[in-house]
Protein backbone atom coordinates (compact mmCIF):
# COMPACT_ATOMS: atom_id res chain seq x y z
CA UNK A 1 -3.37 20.96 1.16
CA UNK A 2 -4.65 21.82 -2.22
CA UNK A 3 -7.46 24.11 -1.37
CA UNK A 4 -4.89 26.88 -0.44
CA UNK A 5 -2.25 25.45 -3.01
CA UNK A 6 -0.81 26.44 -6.14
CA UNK A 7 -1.16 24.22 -8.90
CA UNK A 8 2.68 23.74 -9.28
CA UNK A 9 3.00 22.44 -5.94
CA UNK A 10 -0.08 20.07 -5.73
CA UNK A 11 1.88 18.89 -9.23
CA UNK A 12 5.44 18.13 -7.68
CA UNK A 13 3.69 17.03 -4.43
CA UNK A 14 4.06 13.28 -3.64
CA UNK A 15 0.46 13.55 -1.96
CA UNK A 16 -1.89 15.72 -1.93
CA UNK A 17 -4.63 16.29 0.59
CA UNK A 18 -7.65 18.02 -1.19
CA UNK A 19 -9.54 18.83 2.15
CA UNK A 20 -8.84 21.44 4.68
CA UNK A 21 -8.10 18.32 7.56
CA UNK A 22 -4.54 18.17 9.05
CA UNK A 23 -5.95 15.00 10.37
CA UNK A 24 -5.70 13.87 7.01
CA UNK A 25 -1.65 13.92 6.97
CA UNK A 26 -1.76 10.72 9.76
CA UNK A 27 -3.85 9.10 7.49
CA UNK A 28 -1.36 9.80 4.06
CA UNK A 29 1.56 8.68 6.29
CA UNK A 30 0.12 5.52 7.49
CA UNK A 31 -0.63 4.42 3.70
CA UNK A 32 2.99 5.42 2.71
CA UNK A 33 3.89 2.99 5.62
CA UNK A 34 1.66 -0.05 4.75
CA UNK A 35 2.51 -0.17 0.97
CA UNK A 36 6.32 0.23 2.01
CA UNK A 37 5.76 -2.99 3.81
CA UNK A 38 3.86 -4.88 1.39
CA UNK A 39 6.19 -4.02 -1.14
CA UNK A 40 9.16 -5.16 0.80
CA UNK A 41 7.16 -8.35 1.81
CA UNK A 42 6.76 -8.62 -2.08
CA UNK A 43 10.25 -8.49 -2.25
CA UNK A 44 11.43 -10.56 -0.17
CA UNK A 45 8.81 -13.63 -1.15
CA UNK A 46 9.95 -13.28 -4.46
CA UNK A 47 13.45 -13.87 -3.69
CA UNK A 48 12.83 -16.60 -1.29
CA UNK A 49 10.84 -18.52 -3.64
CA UNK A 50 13.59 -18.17 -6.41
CA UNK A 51 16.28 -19.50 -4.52
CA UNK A 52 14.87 -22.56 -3.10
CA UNK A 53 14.07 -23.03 -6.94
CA UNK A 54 17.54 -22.43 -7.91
CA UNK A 55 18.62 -24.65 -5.18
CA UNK A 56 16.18 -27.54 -6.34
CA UNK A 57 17.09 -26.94 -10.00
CA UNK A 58 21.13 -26.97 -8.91
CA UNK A 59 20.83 -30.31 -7.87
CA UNK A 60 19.31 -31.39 -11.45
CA UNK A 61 15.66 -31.97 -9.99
CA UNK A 62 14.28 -29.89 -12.59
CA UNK A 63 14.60 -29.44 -16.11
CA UNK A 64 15.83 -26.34 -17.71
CA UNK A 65 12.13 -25.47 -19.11
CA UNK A 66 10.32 -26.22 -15.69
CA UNK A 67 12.29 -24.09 -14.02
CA UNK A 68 11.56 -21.38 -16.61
CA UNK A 69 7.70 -21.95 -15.76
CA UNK A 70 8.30 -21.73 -12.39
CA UNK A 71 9.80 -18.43 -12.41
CA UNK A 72 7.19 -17.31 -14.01
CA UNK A 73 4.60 -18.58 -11.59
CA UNK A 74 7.13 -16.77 -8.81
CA UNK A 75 6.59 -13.87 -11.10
CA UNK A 76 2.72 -13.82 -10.86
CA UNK A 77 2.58 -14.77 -7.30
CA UNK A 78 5.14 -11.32 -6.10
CA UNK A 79 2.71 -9.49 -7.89
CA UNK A 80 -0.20 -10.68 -6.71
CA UNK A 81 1.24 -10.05 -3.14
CA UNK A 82 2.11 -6.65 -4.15
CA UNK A 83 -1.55 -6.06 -5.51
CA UNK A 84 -2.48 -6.79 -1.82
CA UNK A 85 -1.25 -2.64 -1.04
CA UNK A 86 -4.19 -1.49 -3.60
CA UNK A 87 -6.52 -1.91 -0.82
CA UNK A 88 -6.98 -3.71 2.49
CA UNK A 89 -10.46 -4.02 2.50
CA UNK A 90 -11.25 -1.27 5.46
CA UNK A 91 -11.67 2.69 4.45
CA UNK A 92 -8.91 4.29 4.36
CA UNK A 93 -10.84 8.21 5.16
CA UNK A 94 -11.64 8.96 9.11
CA UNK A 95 -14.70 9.39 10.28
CA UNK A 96 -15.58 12.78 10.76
CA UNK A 97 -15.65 13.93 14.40
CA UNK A 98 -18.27 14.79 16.13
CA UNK A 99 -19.57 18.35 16.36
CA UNK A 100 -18.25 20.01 19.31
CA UNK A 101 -19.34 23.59 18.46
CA UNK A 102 -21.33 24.18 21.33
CA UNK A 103 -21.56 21.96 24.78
CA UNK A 104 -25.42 21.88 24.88
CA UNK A 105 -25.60 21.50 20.85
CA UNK A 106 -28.32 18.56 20.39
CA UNK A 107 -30.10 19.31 23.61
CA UNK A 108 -33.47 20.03 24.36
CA UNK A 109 -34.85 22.88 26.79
């Protein structure tokens, strides 16, 4: 956590939480997860699509220069499935819990 941090570690840090909420780690961990797994879906869809080209394109379906176009378009569309791990569409910061300072906190005489 940065607030309590040295500079040199928030630097060599591979995240770094800048509030005081150990909630906050969950959070950090679960994003490490998803873009691990969109990345390897990337991956993997990438090299799917490329071999069935090279299959089609072994059997002499294809021309030499379609087949360069289409690797390109396989190109575009891994990254565009990798672009999906920039965001999900849902907020990725908890909502603040409730205050629980005092049982009766709220509560009128």
């Amino acid at each position: 956590m940065v607030a309590r941090g040295s500079t040199a570690a928030s630097e060599s840090a591979d995240v770094v939480i800048l509030r005081d909420d150990i909630s906050l780690v969950a959070t950090a961990l679960s994003v490490g997860r998803e873009t691990v797994t969109v990345a390897l879906q990337s991956i993997w869809v990438g090299i799917s699509l490329s071999v069935a080209l090279m299959i089609v394109a072994a059997f002499g379906v294809l021309p030499a220069v379609v087949g360069a176009w289409l690797q390109e378009g396989v190109d575009v569309v891994s990254i565009l499935w990798a672009l999906r791990a920039t965001g999900s569409g849902r907020s990725r910061t908890p909502t603040p819990a409730p205050s629980t300072s005092h049982p009766l906190a709220g509560v009128a005489p």
